[in-house]
C-alpha atoms as a PDB file:
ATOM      1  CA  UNK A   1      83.335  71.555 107.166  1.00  0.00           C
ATOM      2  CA  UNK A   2      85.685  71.519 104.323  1.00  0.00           C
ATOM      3  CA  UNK A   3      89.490  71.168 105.320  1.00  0.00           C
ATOM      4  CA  UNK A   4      91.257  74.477 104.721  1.00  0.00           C
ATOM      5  CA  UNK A   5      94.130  73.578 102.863  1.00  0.00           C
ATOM      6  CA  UNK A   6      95.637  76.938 103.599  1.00  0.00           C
ATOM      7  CA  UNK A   7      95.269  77.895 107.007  1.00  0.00           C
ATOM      8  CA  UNK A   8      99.103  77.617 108.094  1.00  0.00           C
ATOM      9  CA  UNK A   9      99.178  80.558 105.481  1.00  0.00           C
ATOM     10  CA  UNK A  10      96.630  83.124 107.915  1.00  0.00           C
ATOM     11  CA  UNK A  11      98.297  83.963 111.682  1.00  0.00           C
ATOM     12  CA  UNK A  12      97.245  86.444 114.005  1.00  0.00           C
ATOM     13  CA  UNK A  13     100.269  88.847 114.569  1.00  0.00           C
ATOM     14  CA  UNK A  14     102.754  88.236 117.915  1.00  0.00           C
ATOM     15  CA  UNK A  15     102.584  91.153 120.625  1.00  0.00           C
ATOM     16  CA  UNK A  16     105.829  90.667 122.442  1.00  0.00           C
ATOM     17  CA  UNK A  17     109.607  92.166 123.154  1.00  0.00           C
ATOM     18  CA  UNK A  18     111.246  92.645 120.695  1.00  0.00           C
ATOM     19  CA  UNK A  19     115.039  92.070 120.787  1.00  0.00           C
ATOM     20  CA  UNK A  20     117.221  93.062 124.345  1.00  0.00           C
ATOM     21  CA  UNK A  21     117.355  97.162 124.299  1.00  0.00           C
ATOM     22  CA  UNK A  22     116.027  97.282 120.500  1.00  0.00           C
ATOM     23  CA  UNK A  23     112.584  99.004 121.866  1.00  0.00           C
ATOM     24  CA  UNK A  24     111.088 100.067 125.531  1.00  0.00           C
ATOM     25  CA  UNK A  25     107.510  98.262 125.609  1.00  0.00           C
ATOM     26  CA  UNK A  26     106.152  95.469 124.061  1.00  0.00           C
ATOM     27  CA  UNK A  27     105.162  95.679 120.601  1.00  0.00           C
ATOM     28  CA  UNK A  28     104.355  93.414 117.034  1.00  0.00           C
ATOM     29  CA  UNK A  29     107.607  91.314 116.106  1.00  0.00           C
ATOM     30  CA  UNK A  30     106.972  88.695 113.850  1.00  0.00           C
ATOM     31  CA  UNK A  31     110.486  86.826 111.640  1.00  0.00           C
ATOM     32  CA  UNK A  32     110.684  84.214 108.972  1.00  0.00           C
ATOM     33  CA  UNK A  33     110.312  81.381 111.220  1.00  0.00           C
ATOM     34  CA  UNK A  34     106.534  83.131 112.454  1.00  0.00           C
ATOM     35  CA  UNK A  35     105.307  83.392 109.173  1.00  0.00           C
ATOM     36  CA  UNK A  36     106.058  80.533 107.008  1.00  0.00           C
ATOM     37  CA  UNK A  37     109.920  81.052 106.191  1.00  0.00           C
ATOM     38  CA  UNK A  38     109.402  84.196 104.375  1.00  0.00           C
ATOM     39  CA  UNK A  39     112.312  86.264 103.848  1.00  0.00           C
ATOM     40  CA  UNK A  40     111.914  89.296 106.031  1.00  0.00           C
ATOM     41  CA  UNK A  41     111.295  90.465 109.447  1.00  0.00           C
ATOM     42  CA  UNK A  42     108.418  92.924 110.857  1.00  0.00           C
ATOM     43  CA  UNK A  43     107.755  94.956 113.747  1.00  0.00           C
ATOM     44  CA  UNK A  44     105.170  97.521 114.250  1.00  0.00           C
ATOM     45  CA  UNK A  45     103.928  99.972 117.330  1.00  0.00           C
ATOM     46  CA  UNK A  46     102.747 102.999 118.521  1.00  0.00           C
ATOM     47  CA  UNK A  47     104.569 105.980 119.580  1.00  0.00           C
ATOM     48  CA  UNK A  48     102.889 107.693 122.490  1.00  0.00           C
ATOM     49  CA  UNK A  49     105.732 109.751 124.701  1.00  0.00           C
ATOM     50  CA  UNK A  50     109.144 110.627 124.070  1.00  0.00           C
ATOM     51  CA  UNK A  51     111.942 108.343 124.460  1.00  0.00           C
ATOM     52  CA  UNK A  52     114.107 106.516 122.370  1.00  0.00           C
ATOM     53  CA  UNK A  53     114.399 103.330 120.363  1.00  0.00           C
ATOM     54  CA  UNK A  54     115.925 101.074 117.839  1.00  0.00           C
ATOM     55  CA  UNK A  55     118.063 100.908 119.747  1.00  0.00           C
ATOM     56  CA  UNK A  56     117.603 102.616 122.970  1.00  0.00           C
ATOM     57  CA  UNK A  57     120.786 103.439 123.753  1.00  0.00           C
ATOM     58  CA  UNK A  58     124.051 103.113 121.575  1.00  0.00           C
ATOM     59  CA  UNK A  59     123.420 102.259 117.937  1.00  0.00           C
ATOM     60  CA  UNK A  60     123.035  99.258 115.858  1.00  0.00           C
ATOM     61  CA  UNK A  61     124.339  97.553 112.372  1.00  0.00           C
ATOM     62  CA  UNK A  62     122.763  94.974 111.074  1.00  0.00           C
ATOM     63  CA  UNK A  63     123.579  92.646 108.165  1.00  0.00           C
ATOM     64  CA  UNK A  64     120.861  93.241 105.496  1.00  0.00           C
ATOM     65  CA  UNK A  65     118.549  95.950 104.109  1.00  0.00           C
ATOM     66  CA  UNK A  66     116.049  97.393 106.742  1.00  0.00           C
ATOM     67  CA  UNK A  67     113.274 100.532 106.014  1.00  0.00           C
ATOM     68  CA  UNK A  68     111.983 102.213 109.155  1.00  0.00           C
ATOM     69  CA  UNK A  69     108.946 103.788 108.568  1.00  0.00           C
ATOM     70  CA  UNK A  70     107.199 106.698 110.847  1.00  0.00           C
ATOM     71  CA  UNK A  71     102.811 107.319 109.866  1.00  0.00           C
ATOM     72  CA  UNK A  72     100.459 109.121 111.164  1.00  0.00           C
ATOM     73  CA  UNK A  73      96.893 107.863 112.175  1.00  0.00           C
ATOM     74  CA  UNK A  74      94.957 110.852 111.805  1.00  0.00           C
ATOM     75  CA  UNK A  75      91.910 109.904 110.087  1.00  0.00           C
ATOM     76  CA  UNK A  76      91.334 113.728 108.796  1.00  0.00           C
ATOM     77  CA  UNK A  77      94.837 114.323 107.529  1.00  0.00           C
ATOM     78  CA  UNK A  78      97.074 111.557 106.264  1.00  0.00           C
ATOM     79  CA  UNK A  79      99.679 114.059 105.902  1.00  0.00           C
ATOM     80  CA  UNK A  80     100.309 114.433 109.516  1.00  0.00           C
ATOM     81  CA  UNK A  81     102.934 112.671 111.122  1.00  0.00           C
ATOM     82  CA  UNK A  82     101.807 113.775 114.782  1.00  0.00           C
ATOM     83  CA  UNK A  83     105.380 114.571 116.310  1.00  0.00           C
ATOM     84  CA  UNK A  84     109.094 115.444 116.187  1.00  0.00           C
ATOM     85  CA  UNK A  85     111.702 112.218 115.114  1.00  0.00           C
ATOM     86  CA  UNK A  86     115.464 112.438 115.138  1.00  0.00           C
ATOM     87  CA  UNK A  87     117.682 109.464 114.068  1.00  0.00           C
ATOM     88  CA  UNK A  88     120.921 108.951 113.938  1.00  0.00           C
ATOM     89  CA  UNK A  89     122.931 107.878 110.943  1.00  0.00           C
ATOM     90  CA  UNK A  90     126.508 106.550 110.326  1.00  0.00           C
ATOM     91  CA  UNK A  91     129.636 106.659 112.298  1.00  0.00           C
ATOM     92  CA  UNK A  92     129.493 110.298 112.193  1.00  0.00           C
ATOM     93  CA  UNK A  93     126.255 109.982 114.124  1.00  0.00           C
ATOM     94  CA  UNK A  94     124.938 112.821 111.277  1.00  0.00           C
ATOM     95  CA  UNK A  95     121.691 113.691 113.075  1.00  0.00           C
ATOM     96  CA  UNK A  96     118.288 114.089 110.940  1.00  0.00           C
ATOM     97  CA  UNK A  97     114.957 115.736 111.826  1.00  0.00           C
ATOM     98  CA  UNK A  98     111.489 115.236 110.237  1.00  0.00           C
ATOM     99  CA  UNK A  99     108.393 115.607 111.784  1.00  0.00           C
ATOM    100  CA  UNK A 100     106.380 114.639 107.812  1.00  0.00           C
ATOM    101  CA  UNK A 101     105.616 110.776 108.018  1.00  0.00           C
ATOM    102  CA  UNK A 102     109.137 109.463 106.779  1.00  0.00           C
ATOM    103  CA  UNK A 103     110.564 106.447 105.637  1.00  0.00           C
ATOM    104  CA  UNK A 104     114.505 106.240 106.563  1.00  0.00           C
ATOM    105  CA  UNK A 105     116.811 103.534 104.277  1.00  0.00           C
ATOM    106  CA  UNK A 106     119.184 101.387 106.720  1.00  0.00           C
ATOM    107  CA  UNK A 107     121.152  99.765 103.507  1.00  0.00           C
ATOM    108  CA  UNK A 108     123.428  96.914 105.028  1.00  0.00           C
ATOM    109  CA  UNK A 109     126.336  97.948 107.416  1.00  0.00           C
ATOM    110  CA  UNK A 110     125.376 101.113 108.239  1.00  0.00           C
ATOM    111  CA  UNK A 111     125.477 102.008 111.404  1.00  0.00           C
ATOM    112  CA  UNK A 112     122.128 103.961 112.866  1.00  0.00           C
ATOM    113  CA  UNK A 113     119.991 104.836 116.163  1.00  0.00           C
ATOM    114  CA  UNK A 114     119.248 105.804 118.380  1.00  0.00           C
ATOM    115  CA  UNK A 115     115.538 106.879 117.328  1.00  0.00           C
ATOM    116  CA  UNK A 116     114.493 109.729 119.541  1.00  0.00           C
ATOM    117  CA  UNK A 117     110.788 111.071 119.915  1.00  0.00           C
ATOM    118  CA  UNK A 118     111.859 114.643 120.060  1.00  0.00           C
ATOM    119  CA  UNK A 119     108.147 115.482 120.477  1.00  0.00           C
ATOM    120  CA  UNK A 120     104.522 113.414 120.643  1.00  0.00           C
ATOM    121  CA  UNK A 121     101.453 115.644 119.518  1.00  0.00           C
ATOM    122  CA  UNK A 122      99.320 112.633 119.108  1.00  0.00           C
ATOM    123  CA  UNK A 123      99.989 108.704 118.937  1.00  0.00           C
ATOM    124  CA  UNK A 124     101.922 107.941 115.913  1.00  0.00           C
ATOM    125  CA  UNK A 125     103.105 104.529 114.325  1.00  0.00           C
ATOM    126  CA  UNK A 126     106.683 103.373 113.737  1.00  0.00           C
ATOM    127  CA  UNK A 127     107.082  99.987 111.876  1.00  0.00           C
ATOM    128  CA  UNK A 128     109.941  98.519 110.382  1.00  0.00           C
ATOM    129  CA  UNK A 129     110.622  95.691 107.347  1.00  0.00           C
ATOM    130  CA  UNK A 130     114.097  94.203 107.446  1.00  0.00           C
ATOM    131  CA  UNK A 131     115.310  92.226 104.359  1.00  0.00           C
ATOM    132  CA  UNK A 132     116.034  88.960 106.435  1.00  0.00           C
ATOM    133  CA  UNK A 133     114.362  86.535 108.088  1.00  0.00           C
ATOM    134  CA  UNK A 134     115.650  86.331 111.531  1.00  0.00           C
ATOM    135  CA  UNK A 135     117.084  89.605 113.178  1.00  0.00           C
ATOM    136  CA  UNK A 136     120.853  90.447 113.628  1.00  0.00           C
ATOM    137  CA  UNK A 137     122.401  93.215 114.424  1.00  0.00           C
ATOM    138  CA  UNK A 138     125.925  94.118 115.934  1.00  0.00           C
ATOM    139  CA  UNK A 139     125.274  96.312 119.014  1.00  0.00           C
ATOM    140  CA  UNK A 140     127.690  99.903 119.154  1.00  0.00           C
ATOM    141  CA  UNK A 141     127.735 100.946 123.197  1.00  0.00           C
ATOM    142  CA  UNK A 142     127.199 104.171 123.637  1.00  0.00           C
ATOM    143  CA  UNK A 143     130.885 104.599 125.202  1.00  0.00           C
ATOM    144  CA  UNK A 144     132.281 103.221 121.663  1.00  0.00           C
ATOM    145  CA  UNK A 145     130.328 106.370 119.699  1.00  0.00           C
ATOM    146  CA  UNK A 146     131.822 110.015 119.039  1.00  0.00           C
ATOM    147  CA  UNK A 147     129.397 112.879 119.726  1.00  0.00           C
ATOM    148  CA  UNK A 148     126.372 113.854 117.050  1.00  0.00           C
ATOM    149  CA  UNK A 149     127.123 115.878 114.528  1.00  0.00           C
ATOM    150  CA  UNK A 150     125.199 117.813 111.484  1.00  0.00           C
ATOM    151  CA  UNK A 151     125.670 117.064 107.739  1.00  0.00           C
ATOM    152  CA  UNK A 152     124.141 116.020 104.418  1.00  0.00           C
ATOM    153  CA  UNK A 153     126.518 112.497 103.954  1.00  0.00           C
ATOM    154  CA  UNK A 154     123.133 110.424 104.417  1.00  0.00           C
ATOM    155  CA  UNK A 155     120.044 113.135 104.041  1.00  0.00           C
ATOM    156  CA  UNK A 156     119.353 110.622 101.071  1.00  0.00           C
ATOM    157  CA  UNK A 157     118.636 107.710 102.877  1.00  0.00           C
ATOM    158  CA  UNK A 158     115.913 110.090 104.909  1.00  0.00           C
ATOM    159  CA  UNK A 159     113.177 110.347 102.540  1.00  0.00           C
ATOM    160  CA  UNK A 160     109.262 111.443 103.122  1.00  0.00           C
ATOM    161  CA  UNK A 161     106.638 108.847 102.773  1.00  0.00           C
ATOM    162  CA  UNK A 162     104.104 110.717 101.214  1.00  0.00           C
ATOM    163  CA  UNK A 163     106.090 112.399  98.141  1.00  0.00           C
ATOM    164  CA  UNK A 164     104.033 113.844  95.080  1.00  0.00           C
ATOM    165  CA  UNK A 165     107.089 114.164  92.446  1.00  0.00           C
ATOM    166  CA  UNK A 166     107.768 110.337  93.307  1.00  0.00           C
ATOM    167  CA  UNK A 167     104.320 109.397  92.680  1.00  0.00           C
ATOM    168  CA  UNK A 168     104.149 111.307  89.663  1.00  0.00           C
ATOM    169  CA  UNK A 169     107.057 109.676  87.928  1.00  0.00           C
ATOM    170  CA  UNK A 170     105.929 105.865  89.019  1.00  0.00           C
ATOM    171  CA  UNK A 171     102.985 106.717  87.462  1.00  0.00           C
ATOM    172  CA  UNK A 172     104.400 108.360  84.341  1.00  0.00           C
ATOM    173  CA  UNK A 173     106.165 105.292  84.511  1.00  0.00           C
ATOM    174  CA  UNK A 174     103.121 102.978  84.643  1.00  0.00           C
ATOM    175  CA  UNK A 175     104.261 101.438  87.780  1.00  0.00           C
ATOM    176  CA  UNK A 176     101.609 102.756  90.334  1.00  0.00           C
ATOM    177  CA  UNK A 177      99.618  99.026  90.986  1.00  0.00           C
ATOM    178  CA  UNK A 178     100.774  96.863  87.921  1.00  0.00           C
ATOM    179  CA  UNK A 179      97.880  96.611  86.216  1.00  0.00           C
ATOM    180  CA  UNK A 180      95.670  96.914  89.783  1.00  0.00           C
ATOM    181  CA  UNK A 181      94.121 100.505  88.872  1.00  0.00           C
ATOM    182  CA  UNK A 182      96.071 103.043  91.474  1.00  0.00           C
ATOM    183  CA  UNK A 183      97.226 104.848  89.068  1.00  0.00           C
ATOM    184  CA  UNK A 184      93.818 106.401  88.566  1.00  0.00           C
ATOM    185  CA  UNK A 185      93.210 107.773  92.345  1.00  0.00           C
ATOM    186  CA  UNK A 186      96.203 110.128  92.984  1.00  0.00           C
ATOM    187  CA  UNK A 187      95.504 113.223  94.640  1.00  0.00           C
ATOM    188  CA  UNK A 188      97.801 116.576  94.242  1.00  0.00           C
ATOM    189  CA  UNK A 189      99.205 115.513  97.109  1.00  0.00           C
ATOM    190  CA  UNK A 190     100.563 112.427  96.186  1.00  0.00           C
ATOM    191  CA  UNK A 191      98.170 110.075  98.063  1.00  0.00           C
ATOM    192  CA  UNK A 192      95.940 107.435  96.919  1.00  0.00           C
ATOM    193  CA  UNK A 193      92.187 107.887  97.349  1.00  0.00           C
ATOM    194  CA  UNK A 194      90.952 104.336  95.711  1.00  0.00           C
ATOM    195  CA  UNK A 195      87.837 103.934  98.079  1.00  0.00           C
ATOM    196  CA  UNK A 196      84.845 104.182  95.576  1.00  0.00           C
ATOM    197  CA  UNK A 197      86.421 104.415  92.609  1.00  0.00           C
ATOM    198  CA  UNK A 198      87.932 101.281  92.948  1.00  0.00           C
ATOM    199  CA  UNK A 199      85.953  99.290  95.323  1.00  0.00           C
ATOM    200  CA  UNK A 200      83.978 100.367  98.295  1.00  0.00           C
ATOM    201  CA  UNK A 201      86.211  98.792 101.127  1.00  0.00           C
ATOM    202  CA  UNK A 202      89.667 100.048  99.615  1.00  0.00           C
ATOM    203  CA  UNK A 203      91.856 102.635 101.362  1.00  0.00           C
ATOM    204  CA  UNK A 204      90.763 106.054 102.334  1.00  0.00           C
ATOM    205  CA  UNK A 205      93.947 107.047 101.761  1.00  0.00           C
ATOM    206  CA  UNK A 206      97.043 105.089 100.393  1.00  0.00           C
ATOM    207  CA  UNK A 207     101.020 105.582  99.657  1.00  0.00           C
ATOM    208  CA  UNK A 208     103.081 102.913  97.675  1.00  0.00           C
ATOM    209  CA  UNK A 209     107.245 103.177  97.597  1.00  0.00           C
ATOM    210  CA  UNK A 210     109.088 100.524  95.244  1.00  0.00           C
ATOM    211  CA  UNK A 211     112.891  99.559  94.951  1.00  0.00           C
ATOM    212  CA  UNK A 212     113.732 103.028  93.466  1.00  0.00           C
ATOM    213  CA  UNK A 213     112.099 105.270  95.939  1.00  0.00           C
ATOM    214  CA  UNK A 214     113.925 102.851  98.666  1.00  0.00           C
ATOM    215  CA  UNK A 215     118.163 102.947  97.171  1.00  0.00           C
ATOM    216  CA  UNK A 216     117.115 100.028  94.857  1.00  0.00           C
ATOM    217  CA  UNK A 217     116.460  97.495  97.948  1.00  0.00           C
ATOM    218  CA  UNK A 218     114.510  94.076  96.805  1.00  0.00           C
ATOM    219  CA  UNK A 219     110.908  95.541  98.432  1.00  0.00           C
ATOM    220  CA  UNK A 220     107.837  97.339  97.674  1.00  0.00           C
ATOM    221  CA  UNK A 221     105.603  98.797 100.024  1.00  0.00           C
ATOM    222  CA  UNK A 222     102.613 100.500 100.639  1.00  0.00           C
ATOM    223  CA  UNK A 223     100.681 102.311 104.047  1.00  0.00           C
ATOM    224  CA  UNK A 224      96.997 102.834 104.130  1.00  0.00           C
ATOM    225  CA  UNK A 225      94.071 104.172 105.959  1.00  0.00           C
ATOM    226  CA  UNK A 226      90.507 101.944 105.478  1.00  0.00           C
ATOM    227  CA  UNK A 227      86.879 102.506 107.216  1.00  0.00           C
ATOM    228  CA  UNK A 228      84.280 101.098 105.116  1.00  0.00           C
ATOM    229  CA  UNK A 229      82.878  97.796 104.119  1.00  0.00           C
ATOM    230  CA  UNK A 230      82.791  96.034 101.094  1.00  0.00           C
ATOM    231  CA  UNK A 231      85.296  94.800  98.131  1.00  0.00           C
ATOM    232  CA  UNK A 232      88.444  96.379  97.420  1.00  0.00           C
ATOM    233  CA  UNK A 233      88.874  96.013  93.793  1.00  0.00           C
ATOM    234  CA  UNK A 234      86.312  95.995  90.589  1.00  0.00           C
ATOM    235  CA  UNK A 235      88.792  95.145  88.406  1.00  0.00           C
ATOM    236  CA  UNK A 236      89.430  91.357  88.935  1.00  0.00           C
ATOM    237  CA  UNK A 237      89.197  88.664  91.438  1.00  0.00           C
ATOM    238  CA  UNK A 238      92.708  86.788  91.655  1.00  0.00           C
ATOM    239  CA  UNK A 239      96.583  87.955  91.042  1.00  0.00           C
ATOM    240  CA  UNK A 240      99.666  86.457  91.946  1.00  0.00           C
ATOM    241  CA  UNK A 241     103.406  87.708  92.076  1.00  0.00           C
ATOM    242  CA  UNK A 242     106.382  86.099  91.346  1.00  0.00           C
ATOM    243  CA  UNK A 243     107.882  87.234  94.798  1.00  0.00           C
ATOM    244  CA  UNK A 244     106.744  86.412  97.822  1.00  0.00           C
ATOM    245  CA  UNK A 245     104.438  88.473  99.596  1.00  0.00           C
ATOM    246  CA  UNK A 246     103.006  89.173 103.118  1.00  0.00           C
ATOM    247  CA  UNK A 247      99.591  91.339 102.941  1.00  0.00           C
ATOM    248  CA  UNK A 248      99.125  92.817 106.965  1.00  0.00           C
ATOM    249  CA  UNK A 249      95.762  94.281 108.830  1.00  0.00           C
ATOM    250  CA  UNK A 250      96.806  95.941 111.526  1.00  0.00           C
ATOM    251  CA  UNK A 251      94.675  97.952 114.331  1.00  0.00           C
ATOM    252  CA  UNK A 252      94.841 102.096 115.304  1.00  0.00           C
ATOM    253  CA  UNK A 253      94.127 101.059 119.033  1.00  0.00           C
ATOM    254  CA  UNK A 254      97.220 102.764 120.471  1.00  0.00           C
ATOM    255  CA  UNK A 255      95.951 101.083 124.121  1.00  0.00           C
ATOM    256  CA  UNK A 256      95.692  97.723 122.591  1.00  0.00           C
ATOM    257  CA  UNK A 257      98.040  96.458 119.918  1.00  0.00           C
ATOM    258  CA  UNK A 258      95.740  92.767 119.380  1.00  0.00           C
ATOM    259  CA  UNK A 259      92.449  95.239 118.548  1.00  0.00           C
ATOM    260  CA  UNK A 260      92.209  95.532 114.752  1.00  0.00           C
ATOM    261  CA  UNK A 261      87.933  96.967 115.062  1.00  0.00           C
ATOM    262  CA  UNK A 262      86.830  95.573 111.404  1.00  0.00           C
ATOM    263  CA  UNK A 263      86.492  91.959 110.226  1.00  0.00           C
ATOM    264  CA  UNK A 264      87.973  91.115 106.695  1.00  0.00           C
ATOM    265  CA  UNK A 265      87.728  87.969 104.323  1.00  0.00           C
ATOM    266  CA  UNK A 266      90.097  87.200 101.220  1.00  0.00           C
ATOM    267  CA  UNK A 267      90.670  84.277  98.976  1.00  0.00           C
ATOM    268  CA  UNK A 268      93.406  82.068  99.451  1.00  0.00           C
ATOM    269  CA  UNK A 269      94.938  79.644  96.534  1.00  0.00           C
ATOM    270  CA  UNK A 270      93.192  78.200  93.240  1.00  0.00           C
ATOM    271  CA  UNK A 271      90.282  77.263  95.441  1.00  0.00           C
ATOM    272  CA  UNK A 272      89.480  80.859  96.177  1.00  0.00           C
ATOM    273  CA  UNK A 273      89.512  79.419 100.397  1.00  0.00           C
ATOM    274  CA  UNK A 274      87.547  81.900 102.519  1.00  0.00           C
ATOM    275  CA  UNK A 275      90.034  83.066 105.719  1.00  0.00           C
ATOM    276  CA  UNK A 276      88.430  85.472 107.891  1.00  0.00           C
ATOM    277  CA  UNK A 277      89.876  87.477 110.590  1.00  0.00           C
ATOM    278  CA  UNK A 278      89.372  89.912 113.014  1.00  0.00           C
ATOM    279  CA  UNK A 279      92.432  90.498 115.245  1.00  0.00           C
ATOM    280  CA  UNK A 280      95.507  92.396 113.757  1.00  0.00           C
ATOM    281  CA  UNK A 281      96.841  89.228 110.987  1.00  0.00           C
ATOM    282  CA  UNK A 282      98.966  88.386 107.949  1.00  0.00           C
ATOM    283  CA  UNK A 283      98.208  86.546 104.893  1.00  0.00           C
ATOM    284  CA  UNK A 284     101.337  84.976 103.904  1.00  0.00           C
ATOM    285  CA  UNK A 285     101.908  84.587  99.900  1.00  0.00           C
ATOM    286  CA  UNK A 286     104.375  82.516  98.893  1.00  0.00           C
ATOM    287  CA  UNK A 287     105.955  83.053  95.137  1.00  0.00           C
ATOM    288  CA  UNK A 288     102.706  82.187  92.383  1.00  0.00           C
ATOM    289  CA  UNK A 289     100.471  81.518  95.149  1.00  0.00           C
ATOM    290  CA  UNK A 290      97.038  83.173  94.158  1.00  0.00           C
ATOM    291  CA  UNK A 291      95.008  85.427  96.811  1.00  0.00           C
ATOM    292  CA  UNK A 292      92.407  87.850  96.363  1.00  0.00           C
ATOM    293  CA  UNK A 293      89.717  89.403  96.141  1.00  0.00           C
ATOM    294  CA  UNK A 294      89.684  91.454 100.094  1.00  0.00           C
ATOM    295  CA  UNK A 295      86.307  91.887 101.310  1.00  0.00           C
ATOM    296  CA  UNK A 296      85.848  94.338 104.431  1.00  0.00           C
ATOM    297  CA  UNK A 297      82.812  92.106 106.084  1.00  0.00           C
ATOM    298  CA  UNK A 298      82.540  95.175 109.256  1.00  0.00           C
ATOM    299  CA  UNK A 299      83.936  98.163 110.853  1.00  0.00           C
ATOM    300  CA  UNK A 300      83.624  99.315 114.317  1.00  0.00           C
ATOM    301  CA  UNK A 301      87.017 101.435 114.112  1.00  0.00           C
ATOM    302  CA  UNK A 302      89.525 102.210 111.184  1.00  0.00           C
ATOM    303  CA  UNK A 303      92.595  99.770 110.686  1.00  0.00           C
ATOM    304  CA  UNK A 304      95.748  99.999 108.375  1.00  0.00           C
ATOM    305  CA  UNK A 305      97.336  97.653 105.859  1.00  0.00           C
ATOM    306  CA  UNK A 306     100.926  97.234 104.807  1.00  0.00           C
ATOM    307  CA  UNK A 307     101.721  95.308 101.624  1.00  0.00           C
ATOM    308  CA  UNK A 308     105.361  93.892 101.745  1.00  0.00           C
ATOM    309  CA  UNK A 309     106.290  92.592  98.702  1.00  0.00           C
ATOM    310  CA  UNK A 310     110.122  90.946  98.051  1.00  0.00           C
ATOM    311  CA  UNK A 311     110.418  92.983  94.834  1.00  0.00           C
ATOM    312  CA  UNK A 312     111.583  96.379  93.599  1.00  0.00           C
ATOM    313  CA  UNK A 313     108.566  96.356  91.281  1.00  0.00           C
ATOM    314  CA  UNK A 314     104.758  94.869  91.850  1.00  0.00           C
ATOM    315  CA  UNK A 315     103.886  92.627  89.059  1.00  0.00           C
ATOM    316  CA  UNK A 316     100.334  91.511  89.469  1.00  0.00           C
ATOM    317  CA  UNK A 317      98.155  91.483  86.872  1.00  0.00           C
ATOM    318  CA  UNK A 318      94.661  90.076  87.503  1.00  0.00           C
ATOM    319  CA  UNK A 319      94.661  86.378  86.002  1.00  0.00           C
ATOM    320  CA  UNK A 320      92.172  84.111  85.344  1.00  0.00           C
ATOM    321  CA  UNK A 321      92.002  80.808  88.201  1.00  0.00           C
ATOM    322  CA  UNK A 322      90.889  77.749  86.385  1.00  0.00           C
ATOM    323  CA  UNK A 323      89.727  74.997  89.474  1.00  0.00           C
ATOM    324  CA  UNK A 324      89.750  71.383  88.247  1.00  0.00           C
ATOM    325  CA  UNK A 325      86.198  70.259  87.670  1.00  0.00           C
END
């Protein structure tokens, strides 16, 4: 067998508590140091009863950037969130409601939570990026807080994940993929259907936020749906990016956060390296590093995928790999 040069760069994601009174069970917490140095954290779970979290009582500041991010897993309707949400934001404790799949901006020093699941219709996910690679936060006890109050000071910050207007004008603005061919597959709704126009194993459905939509923080993200086989893209083999990058597969098991249920092969580095896997993983990309193309291999049960990329924008253009003979 060949050596695989980049193996260290392909690592099952870490089931495990996350951070004392952050979150009430067990869920995916991976840092820098778990994936290769790179410059953010990430957690991701399900929500299946009401309760609160992040944190669980009191509320929390932490020293960088942070998105929280609340989707739905229903298969027939992307658009559903499946509850009721409330957070908590600022020393006013200004109180916010959504129960659309939502994406709430923590900018740096702002002090937020408790997350409360108002209502649970159906298992929903929560999963959060923070703009650092090791977790810190500065805990408020809920003796130190004044009572909750209503107001507009941060509605901003509290923005819905699926947005047609913002898709609109990141495509107008010829943003939508960089180069990659989303642009072409946006629905009335705002969503991405790519799957068949682009590539047979590519995302059902599919929502992409960059710096703007997110108050200008250094990230890009997107949140899909995927259930078939195949190759993801027509359009080219290999990109890169000139920020680093983590690409993440991630299961819809609410029971079992280490089932993904599909099997999934992509190129890693100027030798195109085949890394397979089949539990929930990330594919670490460091700046320049070449990956691509994604090949779904099989699919006993639909999985999602979060891109996290250390930019406001997504440069990748496909590129052409020369190998040395």
């Amino acid at each position: 067998m060949l050596p695989r040069k980049h193996k260290h760069l392909v690592k099952p994601l870490l089931v495990r508590s996350g951070p004392e009174g952050l979150y009430p069970e067990p869920l995916i917490w991976m840092e820098g140091k778990d994936m290769e140095g790179f410059n953010a954290c990430f957690s991701y779970g399900f929500v299946k009863k009401p309760g609160s979290c992040h944190p669980v009582e009191g509320a929390v500041m932490h020293p960088y950037d942070e998105v929280l991010v609340f989707a739905g897993i229903d298969l027939e309707n992307f658009r559903n969130l499946g509850g009721e949400v409330s957070i908590e934001l600022g020393e006013e404790r200004e109180e916010y409601v959504f129960t659309d799949p939502t994406v709430v901006c923590i900018p740096k020093g702002l002090v937020h939570g408790p997350v409360k699941y108002r209502r649970v219709d159906r298992p929903f996910v929560h999963y959060t990026i923070s703009l650092a690679p090791q977790y810190q936060a500065t805990v408020i006890p809920p003796a130190e807080l004044g009572p909750v109050t209503k107001g507009t000071k941060y509605q901003h910050l509290v923005k819905p994940l699926i947005d047609p207007e913002r898709m609109r004008k990141n495509y107008e603005r010829g943003r939508i993929g960089s180069g990659m061919g989303y642009e072409s597959v946006i629905d009335e709704y705002g969503v991405m259907r790519p799957r068949g126009r682009m590539g047979p194993g590519n995302a059902d459905s599919l929502v992409w936020l960059y710096g703007d939509d997110l108050e200008g923080f250094e990230l890009n993200f997107t949140w899909g749906h995927y259930s078939q086989c195949g190759k993801w893209h027509r359009g080219g083999e290999v990109h890169s990016h000139p920020e680093e990058e983590i690409l993440i597969f991630v299961g819809f098991d609410p029971d079992n956060l280490e089932y993904l249920g599909a099997e999934v092969e992509q190129g890693m580095g100027y030798e195109g390296e085949r890394h397979i896997v089949n539990v929930p993983s990330v594919y670490i990309c460091p700046k320049g590093f070449p990956h691509l193309p994604v090949i779904t291999r099989w699919v006993d049960k639909p999985y999602g995928f979060i891109v996290c990329c250390l930019s406001p924008d997504h440069d990748s253009p496909w590129v052409e790999v020369k190998t040395e003979e």
